[in-house]
N, C-alpha and C. Protein backbone atom coordinates (compact mmCIF):
# COMPACT_ATOMS: atom_id res chain seq x y z
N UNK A 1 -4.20 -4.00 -23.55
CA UNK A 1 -2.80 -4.22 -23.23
C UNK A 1 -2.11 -2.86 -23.08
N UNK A 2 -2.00 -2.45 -22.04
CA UNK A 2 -1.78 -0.99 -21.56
C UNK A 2 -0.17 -0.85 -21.72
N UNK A 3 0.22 -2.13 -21.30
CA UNK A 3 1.64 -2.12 -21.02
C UNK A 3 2.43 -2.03 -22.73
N UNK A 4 1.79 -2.10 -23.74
CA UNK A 4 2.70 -2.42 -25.31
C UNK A 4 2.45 -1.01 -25.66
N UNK A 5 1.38 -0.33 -25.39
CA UNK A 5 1.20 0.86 -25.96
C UNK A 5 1.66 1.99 -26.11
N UNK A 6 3.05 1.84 -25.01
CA UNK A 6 4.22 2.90 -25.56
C UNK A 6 5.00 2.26 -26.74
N UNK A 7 4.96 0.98 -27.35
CA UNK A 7 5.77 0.43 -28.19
C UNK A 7 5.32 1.13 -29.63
N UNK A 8 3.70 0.76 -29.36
CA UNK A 8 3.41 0.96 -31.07
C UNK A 8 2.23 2.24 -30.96
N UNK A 9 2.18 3.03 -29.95
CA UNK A 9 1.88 3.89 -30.17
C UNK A 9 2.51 5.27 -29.70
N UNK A 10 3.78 5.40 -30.48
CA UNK A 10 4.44 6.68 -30.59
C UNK A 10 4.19 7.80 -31.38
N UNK A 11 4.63 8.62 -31.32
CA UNK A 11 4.18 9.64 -32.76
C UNK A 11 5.75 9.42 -33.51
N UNK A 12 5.61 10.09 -34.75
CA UNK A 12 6.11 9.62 -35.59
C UNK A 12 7.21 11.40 -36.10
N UNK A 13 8.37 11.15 -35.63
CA UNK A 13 9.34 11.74 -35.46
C UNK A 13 10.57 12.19 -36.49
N UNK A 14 10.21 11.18 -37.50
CA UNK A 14 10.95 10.92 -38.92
C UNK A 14 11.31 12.30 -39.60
N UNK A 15 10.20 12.91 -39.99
CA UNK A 15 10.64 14.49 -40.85
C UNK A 15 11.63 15.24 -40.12
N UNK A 16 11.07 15.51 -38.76
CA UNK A 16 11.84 16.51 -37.62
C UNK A 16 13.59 15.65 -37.63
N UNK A 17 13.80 14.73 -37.50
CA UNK A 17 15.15 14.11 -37.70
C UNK A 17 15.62 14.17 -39.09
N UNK A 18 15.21 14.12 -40.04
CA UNK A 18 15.65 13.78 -41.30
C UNK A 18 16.05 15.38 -41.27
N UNK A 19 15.19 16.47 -41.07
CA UNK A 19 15.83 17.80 -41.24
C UNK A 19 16.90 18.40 -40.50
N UNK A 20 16.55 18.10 -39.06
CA UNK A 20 17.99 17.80 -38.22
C UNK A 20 19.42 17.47 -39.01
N UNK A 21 19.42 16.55 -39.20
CA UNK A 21 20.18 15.52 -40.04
C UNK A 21 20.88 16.41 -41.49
N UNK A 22 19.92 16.68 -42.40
CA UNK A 22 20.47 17.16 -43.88
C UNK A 22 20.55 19.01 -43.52
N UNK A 23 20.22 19.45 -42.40
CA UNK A 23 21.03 20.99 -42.58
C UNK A 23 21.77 20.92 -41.73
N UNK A 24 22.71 20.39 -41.15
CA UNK A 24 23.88 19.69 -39.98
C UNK A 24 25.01 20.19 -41.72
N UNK A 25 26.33 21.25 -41.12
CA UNK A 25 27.00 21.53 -42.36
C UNK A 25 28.41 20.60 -42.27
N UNK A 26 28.44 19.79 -41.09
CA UNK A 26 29.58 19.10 -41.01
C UNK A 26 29.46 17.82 -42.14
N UNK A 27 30.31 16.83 -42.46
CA UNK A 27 30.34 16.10 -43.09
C UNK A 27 29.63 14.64 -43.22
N UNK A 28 29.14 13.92 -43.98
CA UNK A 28 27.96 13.28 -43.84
C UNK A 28 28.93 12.05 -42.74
N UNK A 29 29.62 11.59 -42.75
CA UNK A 29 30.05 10.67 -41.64
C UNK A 29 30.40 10.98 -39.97
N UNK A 30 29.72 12.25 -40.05
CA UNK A 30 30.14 12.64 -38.51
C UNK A 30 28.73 13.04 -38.04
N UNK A 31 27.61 13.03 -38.77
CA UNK A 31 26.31 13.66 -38.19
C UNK A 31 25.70 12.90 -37.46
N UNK A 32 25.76 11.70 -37.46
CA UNK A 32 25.10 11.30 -36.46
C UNK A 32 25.37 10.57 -35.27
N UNK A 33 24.87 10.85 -33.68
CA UNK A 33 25.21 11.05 -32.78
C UNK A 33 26.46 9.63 -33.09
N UNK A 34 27.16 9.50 -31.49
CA UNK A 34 28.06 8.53 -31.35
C UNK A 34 29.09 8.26 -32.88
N UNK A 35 28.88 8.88 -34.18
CA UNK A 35 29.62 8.50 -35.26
C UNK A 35 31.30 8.60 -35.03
N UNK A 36 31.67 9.71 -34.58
CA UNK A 36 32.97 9.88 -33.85
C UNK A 36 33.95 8.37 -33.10
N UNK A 37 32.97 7.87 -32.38
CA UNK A 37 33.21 7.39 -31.43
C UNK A 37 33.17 5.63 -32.49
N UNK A 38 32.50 5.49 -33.18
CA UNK A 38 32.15 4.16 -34.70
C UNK A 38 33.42 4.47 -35.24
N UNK A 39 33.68 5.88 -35.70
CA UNK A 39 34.84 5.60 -36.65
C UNK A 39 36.17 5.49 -36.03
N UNK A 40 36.26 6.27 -34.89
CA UNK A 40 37.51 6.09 -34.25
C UNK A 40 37.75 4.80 -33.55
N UNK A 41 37.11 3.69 -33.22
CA UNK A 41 36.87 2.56 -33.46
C UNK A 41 37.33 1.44 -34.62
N UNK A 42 36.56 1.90 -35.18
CA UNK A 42 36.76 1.19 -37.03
C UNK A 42 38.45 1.61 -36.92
N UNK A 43 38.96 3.11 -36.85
CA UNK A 43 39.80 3.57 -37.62
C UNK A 43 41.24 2.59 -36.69
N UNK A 44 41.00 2.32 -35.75
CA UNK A 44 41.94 1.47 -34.38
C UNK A 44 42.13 0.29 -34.55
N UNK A 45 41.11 -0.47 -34.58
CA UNK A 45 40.99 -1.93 -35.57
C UNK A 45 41.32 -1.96 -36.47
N UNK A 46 41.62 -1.21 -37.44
CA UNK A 46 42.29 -1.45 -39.06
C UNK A 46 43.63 -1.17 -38.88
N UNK A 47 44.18 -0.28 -37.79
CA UNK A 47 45.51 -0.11 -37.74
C UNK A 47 46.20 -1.21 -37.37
N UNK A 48 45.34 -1.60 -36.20
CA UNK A 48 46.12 -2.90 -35.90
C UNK A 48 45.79 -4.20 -36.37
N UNK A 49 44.94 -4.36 -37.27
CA UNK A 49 44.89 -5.23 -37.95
C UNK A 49 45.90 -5.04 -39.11
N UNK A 50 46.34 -3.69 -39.42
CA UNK A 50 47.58 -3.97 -40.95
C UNK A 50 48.58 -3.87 -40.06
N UNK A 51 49.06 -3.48 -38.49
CA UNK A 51 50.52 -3.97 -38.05
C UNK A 51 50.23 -5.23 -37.98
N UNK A 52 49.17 -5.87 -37.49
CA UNK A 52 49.45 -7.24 -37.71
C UNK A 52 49.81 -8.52 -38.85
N UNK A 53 49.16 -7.53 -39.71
CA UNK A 53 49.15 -8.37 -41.20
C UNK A 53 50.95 -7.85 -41.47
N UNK A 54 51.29 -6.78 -41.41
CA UNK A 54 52.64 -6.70 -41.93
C UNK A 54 53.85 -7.10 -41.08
N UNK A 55 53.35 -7.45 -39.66
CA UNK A 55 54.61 -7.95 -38.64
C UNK A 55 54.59 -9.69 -39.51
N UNK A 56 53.36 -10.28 -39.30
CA UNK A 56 53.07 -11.55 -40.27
C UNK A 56 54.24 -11.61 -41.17
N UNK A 57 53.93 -10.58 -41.79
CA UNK A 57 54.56 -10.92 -43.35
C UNK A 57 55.80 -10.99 -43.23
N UNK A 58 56.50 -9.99 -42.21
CA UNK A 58 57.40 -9.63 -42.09
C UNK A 58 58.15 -10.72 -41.42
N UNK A 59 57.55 -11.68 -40.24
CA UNK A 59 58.31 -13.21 -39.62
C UNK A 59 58.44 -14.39 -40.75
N UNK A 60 57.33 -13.94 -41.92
CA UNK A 60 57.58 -15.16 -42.75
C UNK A 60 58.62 -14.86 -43.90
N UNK A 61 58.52 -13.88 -43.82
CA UNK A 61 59.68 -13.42 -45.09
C UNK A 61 61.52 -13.88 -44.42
N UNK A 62 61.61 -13.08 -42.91
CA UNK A 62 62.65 -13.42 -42.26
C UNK A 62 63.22 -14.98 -42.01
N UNK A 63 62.37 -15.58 -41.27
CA UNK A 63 62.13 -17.10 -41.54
C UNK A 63 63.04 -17.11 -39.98
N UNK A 64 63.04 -18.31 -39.79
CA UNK A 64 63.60 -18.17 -38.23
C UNK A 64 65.23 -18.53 -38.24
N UNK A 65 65.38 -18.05 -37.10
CA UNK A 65 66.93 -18.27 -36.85
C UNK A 65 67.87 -19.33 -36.88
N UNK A 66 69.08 -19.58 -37.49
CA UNK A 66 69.69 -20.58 -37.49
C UNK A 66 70.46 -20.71 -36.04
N UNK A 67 70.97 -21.27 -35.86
CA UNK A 67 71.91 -21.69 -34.86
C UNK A 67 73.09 -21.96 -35.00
């Protein structure tokens, strides 16, 4: 099976990354590739998930308009 044998026969790359990785002097949440791009993400979704939670709070506290 000629065609699988790039699957499971790679060499094994693990040490050379792991050292990559732990002498990198920036901070452990930014070392690895695309992380920037995860947290600034994450960090966009939580914002607007707490304006949303506090506009919420904020229509039920007000309560609606009389007439």
């Amino acid at each position: 099976m000629l065609f699988l044998n790039p699957l499971y026969n790679k060499p094994n790359r693990i040490i050379e990354k792991q050292k990559l990785i732990q002498s990198d002097p920036r901070k452990i949440m930014y070392r690895l590739p695309r992380s920037q791009l995860y947290l600034g993400v994450y960090g966009a979704s939580w914002v607007v998930g707490m304006v949303g939670t506090t506009w919420g709070i904020y229509s039920l506290i007000k309560g609606k308009q009389q007439e």
